[in-house]
Protein backbone atom coordinates (compact mmCIF):
# COMPACT_ATOMS: atom_id res chain seq x y z
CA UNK A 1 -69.23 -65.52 154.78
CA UNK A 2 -72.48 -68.24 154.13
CA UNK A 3 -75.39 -66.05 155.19
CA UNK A 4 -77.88 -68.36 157.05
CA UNK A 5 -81.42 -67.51 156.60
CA UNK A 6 -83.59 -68.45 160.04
CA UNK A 7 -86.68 -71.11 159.35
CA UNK A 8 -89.82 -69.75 157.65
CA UNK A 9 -92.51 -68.43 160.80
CA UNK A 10 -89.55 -67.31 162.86
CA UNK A 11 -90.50 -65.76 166.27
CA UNK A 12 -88.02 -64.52 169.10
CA UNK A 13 -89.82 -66.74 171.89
CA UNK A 14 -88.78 -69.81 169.97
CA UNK A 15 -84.74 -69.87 170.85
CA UNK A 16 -86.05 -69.25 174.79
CA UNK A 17 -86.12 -72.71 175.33
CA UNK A 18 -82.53 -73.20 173.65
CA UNK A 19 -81.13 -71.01 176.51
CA UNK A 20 -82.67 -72.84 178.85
CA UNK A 21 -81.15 -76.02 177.65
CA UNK A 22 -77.55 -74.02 178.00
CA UNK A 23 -79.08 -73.34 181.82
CA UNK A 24 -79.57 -77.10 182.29
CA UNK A 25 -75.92 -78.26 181.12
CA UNK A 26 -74.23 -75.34 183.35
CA UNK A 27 -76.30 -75.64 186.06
CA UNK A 28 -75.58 -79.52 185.91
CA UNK A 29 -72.34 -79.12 185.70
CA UNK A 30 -71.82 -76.81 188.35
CA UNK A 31 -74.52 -77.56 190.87
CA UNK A 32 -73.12 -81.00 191.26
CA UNK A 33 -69.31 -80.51 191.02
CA UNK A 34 -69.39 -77.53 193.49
CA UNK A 35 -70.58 -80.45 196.27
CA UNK A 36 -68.49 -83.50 194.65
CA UNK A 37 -65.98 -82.82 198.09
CA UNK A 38 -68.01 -83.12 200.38
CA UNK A 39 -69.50 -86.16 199.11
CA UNK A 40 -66.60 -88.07 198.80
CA UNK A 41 -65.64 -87.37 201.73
CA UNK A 42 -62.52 -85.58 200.02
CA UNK A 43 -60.99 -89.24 201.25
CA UNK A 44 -59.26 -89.38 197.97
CA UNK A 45 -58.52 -87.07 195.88
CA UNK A 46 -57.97 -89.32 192.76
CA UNK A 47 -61.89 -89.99 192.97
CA UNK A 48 -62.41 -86.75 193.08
CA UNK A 49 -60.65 -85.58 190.10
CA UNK A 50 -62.32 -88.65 188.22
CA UNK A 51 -65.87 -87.49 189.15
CA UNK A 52 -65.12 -83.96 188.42
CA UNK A 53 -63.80 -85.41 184.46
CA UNK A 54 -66.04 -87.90 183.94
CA UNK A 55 -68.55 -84.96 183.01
CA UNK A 56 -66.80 -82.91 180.88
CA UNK A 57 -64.71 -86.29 179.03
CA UNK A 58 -68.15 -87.73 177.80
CA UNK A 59 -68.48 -84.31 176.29
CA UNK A 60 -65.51 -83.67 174.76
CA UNK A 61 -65.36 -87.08 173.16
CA UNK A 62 -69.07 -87.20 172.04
CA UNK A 63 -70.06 -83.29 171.17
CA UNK A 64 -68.68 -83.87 167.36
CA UNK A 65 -70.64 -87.46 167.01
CA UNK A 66 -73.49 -85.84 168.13
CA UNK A 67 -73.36 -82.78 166.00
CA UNK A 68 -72.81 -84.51 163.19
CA UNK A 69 -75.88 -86.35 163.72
CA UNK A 70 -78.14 -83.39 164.38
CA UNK A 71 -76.95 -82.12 160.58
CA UNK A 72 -77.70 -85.68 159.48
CA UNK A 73 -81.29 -86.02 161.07
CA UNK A 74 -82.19 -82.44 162.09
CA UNK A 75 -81.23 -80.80 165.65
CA UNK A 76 -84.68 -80.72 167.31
CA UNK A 77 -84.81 -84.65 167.38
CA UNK A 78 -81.52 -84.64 168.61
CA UNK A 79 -81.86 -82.01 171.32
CA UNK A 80 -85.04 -83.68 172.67
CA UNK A 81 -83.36 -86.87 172.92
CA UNK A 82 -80.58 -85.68 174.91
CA UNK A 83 -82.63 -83.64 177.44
CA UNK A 84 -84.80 -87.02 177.90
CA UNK A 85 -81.69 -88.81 178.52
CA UNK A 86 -80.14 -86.21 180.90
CA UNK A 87 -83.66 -86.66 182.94
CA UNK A 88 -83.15 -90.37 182.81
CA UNK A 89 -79.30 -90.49 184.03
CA UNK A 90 -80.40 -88.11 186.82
CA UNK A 91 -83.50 -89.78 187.77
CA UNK A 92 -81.81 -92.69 187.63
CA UNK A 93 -79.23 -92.27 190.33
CA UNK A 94 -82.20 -90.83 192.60
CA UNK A 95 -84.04 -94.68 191.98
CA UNK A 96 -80.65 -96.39 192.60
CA UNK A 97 -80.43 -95.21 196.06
CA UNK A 98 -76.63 -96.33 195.51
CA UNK A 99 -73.78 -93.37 196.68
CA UNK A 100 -71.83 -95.38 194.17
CA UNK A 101 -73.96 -94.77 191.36
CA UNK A 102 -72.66 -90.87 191.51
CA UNK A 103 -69.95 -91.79 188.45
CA UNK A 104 -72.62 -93.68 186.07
CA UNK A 105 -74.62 -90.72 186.70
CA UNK A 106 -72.42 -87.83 185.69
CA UNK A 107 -71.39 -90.19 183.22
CA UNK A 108 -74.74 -90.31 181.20
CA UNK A 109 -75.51 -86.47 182.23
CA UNK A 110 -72.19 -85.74 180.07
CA UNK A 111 -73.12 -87.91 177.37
CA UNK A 112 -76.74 -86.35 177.28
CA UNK A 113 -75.43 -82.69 177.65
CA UNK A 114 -72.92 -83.11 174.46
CA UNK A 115 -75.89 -84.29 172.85
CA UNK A 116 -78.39 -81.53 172.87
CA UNK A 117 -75.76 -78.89 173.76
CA UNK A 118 -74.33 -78.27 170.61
CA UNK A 119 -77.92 -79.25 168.84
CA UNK A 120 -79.26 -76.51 170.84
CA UNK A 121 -76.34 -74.09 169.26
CA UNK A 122 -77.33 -75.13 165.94
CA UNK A 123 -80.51 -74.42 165.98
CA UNK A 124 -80.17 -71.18 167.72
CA UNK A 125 -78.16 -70.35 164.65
CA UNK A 126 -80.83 -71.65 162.17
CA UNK A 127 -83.86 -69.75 164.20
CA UNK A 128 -82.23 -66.36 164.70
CA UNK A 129 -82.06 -63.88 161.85
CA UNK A 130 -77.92 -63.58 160.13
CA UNK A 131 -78.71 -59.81 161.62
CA UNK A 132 -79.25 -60.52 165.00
CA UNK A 133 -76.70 -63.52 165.29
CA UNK A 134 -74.72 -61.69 167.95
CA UNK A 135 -77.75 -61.23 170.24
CA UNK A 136 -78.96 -64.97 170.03
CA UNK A 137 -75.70 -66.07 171.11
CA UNK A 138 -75.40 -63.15 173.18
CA UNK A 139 -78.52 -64.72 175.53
CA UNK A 140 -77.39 -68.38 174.60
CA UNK A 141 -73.88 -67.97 176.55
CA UNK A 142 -76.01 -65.41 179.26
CA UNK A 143 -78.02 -68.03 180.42
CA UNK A 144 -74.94 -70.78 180.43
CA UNK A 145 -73.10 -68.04 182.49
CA UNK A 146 -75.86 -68.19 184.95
CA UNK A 147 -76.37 -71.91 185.11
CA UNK A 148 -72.41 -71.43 186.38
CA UNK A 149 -73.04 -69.18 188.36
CA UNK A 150 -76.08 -70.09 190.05
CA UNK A 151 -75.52 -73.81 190.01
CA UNK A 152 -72.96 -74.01 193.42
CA UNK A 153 -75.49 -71.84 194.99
CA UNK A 154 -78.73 -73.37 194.59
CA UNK A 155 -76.90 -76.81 194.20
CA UNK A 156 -75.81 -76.32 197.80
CA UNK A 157 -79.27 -75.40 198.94
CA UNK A 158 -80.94 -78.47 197.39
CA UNK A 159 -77.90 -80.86 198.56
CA UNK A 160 -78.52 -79.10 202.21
CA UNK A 161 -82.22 -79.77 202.28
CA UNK A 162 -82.29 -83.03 200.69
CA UNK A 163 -78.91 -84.57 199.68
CA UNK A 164 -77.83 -85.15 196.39
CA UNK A 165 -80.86 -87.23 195.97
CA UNK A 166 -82.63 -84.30 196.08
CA UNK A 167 -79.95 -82.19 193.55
CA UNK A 168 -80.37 -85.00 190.93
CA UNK A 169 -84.45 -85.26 191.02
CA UNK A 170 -84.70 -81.44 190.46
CA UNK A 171 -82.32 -81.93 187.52
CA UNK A 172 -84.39 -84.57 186.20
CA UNK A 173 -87.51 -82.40 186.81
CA UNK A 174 -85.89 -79.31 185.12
CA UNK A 175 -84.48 -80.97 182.28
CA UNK A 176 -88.11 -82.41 181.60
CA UNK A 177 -89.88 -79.02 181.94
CA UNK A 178 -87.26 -77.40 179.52
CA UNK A 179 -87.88 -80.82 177.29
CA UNK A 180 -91.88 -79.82 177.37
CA UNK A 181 -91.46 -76.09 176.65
CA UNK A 182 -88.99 -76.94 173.96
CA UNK A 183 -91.47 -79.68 172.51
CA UNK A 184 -94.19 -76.71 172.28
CA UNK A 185 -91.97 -73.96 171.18
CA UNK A 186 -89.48 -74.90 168.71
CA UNK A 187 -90.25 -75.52 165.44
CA UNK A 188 -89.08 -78.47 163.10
CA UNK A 189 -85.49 -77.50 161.06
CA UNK A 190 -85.35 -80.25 158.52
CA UNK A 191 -82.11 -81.34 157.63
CA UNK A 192 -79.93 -79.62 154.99
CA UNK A 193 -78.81 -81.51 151.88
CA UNK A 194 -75.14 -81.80 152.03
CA UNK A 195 -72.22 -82.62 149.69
CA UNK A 196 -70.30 -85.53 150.25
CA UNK A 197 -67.15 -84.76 152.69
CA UNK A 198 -64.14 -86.83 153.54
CA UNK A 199 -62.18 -87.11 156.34
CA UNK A 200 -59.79 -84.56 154.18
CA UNK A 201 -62.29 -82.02 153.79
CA UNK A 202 -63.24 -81.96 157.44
CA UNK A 203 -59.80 -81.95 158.16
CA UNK A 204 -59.03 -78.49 156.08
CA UNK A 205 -62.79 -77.36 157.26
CA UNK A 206 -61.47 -77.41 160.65
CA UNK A 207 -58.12 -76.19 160.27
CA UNK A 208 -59.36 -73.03 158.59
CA UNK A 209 -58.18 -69.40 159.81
CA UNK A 210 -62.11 -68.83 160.05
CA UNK A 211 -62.81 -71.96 162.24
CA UNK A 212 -59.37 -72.35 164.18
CA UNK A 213 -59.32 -68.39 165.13
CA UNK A 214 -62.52 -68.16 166.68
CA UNK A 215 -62.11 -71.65 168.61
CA UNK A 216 -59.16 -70.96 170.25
CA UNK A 217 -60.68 -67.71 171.32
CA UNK A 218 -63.35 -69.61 172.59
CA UNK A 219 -60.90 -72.11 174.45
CA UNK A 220 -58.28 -69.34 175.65
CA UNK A 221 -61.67 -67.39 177.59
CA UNK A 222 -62.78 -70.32 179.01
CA UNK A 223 -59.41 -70.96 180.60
CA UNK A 224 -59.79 -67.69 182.09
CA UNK A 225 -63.33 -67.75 183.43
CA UNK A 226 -62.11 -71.64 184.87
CA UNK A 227 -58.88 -70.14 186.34
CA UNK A 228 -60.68 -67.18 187.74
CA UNK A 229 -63.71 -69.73 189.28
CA UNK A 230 -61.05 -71.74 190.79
CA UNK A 231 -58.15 -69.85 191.68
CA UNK A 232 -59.56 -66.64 192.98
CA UNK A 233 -60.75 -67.70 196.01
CA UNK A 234 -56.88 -69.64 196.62
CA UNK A 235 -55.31 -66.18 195.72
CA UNK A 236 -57.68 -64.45 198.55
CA UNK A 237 -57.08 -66.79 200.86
CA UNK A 238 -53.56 -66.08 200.68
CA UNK A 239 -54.25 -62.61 201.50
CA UNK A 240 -56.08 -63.04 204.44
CA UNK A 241 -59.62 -62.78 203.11
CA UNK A 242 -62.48 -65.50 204.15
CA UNK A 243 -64.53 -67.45 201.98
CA UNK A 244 -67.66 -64.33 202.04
CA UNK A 245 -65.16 -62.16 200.35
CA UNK A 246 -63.58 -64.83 197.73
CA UNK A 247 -67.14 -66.16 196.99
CA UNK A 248 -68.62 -61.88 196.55
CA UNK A 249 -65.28 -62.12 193.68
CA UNK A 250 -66.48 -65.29 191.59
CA UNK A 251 -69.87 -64.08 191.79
CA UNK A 252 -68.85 -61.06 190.20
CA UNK A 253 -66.86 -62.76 187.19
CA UNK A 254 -69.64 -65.10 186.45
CA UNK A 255 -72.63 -62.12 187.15
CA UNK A 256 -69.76 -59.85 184.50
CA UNK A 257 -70.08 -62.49 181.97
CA UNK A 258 -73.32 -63.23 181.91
CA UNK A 259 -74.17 -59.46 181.54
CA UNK A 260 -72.04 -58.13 179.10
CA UNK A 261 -72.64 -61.05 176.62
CA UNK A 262 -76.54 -60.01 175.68
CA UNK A 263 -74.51 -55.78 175.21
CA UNK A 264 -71.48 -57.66 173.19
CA UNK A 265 -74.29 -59.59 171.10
CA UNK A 266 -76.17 -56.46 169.94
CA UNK A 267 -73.14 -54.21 169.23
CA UNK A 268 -71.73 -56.85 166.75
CA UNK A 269 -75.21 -56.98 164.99
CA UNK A 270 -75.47 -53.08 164.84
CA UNK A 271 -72.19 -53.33 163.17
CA UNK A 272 -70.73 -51.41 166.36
CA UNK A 273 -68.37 -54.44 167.55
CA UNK A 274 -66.07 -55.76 164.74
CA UNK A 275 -65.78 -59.88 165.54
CA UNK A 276 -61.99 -60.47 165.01
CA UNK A 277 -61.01 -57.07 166.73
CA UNK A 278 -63.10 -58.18 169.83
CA UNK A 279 -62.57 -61.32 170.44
CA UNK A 280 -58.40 -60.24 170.57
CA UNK A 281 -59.73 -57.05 172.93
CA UNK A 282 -61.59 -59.41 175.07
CA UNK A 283 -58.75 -62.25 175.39
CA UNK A 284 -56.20 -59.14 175.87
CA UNK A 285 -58.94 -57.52 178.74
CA UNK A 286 -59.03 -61.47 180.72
CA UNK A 287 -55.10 -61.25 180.53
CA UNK A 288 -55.14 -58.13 181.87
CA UNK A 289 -57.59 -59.52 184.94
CA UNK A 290 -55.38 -62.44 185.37
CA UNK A 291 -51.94 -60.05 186.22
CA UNK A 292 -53.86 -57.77 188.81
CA UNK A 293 -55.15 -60.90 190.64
CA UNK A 294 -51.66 -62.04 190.57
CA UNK A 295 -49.81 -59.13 191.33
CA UNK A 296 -52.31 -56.39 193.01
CA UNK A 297 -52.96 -58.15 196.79
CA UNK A 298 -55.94 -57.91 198.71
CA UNK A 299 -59.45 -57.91 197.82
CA UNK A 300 -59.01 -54.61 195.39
CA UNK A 301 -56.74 -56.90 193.52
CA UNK A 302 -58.96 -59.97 192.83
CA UNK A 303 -62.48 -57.97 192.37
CA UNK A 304 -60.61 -55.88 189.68
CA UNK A 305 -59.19 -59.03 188.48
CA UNK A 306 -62.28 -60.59 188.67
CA UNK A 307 -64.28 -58.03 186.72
CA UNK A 308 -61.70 -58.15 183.90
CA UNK A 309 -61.86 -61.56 183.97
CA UNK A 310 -65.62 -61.47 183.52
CA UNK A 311 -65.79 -58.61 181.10
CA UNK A 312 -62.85 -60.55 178.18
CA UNK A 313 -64.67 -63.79 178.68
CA UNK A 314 -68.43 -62.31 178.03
CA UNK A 315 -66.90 -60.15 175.06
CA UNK A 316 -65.37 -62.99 173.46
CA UNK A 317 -68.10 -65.66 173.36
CA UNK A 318 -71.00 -64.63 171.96
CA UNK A 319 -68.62 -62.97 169.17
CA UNK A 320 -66.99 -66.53 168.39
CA UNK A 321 -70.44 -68.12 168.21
CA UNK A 322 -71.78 -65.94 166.70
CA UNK A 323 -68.66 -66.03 164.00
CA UNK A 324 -68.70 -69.44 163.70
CA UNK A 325 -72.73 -69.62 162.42
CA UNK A 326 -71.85 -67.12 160.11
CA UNK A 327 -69.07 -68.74 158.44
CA UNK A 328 -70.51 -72.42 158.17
CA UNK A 329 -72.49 -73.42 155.97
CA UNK A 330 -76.06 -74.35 157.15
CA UNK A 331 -76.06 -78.40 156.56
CA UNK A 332 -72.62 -78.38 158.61
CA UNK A 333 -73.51 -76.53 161.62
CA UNK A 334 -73.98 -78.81 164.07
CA UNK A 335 -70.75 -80.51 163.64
CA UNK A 336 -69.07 -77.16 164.00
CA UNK A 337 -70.66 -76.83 167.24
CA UNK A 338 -70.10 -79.58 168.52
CA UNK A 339 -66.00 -78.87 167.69
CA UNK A 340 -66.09 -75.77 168.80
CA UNK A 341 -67.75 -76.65 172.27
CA UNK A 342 -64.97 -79.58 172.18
CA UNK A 343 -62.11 -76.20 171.96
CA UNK A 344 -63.95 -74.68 174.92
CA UNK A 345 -63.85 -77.64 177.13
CA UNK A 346 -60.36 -78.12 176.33
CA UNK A 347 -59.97 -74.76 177.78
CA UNK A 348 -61.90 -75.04 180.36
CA UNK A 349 -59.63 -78.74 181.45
CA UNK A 350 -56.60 -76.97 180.43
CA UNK A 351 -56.67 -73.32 181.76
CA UNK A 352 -56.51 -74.86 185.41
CA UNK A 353 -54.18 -77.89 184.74
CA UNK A 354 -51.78 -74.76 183.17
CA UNK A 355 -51.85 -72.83 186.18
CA UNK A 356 -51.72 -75.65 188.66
CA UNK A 357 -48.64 -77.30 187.17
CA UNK A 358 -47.05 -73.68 186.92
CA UNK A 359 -47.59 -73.03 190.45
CA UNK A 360 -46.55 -76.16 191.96
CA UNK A 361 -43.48 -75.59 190.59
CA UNK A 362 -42.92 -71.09 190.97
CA UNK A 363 -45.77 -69.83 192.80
CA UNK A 364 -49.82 -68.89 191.90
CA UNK A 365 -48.88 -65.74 190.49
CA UNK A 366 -46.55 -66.70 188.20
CA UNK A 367 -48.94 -69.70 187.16
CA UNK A 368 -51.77 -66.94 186.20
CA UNK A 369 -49.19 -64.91 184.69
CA UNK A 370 -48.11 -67.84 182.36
CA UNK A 371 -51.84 -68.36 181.69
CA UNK A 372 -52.09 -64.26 180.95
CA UNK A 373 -48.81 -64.89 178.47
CA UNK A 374 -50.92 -67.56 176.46
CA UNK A 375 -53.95 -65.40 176.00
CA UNK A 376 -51.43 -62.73 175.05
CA UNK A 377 -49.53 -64.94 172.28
CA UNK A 378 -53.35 -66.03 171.12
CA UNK A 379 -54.49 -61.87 170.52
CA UNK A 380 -50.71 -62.09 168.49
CA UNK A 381 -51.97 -65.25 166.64
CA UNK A 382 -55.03 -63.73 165.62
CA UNK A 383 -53.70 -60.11 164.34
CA UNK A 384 -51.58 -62.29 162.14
CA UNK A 385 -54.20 -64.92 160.69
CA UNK A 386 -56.13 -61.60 160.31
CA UNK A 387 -53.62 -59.72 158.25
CA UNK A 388 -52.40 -63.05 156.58
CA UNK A 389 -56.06 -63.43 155.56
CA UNK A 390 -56.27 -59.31 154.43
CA UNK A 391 -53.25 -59.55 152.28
């Protein structure tokens, strides 16, 4: 593995300001998608589904570009630039005053968040110590996992008191206070000299055992955690529970993950928590959550389910991350970011999409048991690239 050595003057308060920056994109996300219905009307449901995408397609289309050019130019330029330009989309649909202007909005959020997302991976990676990897990314995906969690909540609030005028203003405002702390906190990384790469070498780079592995990981756990979000509260529905007890079980997937990631983080640097071996235990543990909700009924089944759910997904992503900045080497981490974010977004479009088009056809349960299957065939896929790589 390429050992990367954090910036000279290192403190622990300076990656504070990188998990808040993961806060801002979830919380985004979240706070405004979680109230996109209600908006709209839900008077068409094609709208809908293009508001909800419109997010998450600028970022899986621009995270590499982006990454690329935070190894190019440095990541702190690049991460400042797109929390200034997630403050201006928001605070730009507040001046509009246009309902319209909701898509334009989300739009340039998206393109802002796969901006300074995956620059604020990097240089998480650059500022903590190799030792303490696990931990940094252990907080990083922590505070993400609350910006989920906390974002329909409090989005809901603001959207209640104010509208969504009122949502998008305290985004702006937020995104400019973490811009502010950031400016006074994190140091300058200069770029890394780098050797010339072609379009072959990135291609082999990214089709490694040691990049490949740890993405899909990344991808298969989002699926889970965006399956459990989404399709918990259907399955409690359909056993007679109300929306109190559905909404108590995603609150305790997203509360799981976000606490066992900081735990995961510091067993893997104290050499307690072997990377490869956990990241298959956690997929295996989510696949394992996904069956009870499916075939365990009542509110026993999806709380269970929802705490395995939880517990694989906060196992398995501060161990890929932390994998992955490991691995690369330093002038090429912000393009690996960026792709691996790109494998977890993919999960997280194609973990529900799975289970939807399963179920429309069979039934719920058998759609999160197909889901459970692929997380199964990934811990398979691993054990092999793991032994192939051994031998």
């Amino acid at each position: 593995m390429t050992g990367i050595k954090p910036v000279a003057g290192h403190r622990a308060g300076q990656v504070f300001p990188l998990y808040a920056a993961g806060f801002v994109t979830a919380f985004g996300a979240h706070s405004i998608a979680a109230g996109l219905g209600a908006y709209t009307g839900f008077a068409s449901l094609l709208a809908l589904g293009l508001l909800l995408a419109v997010y998450d397609g600028a970022e899986v289309v621009l995270k590499p570009v982006f990454g690329a050019i935070a190894d190019r130019i440095g990541p702190r330029p690049v991460l400042f630039g797109g929390l200034v330009a997630f403050a201006a989309a928001s605070a730009g649909f507040v001046l509009a005053d246009d309902p319209a202007a909701v898509g334009l909005a989300r739009l340039g959020q998206g393109a802002a968040a796969a901006a300074f997302s995956p620059a604020a991976g990097a240089l998480v990676a650059r500022l903590a110590p190799g030792s303490q990897h696990g931990r940094a990314f252990g907080g990083y995906g922590a505070w993400k996992g609350l910006g989920y969690a906390l974002g329909p909540v409090l989005g809901g609030v603001l959207i209640t008191l104010g509208g969504f005028g009122l949502l998008f203003g305290a985004l702006a405002g937020l995104a400019l206070v973490v811009l502010a702390w950031a400016a006074l906190v994190v140091p300058r990384v200069p770029p890394l000299p780098r050797t010339r790469q072609t379009l072959f070498d990135l291609g082999r780079r990214l089709t490694a055992p040691g990049f490949l592995g740890p993405t899909a990981a990344l991808a298969g756990a989002t699926a889970a955690l965006g399956v459990g979000v989404g399709f918990l509260p259907v399955v409690g529905a359909g056993d007679g529970l109300g929306p109190l007890a559905t909404g108590v079980a995603v609150s305790v997937l997203a509360a799981t993950a976000a606490l066992v990631q900081p735990w995961v983080g510091r067993a893997r640097d104290a050499g307690r928590l072997v990377e490869g071996a956990g990241m298959a235990g956690g997929l295996a543990v989510a696949a394992v959550g996904l069956l009870v909700a499916a075939v365990v009924p009542g509110l026993l089944g999806i709380i269970v389910g929802a705490v395995a759910i939880g517990l694989g997904t906060g196992v398995v992503t501060p161990l890929g991350f932390a994998h992955l900045a490991a691995s690369t080497p330093q002038e090429r981490l912000g393009q690996t970011m960026g792709s691996a974010e790109v494998g977890r977004e993919l999960g997280d479009a194609g973990g529900p999409l799975l289970v939807g088009v399963i179920a429309a056809v069979f039934s719920l349960g058998v759609g999160l048991a197909g889901l459970a299957a692929v997380l199964l065939a990934l811990v398979v896929a691993m054990w092999s690239l793991r032994s192939g790589a051994q031998r």
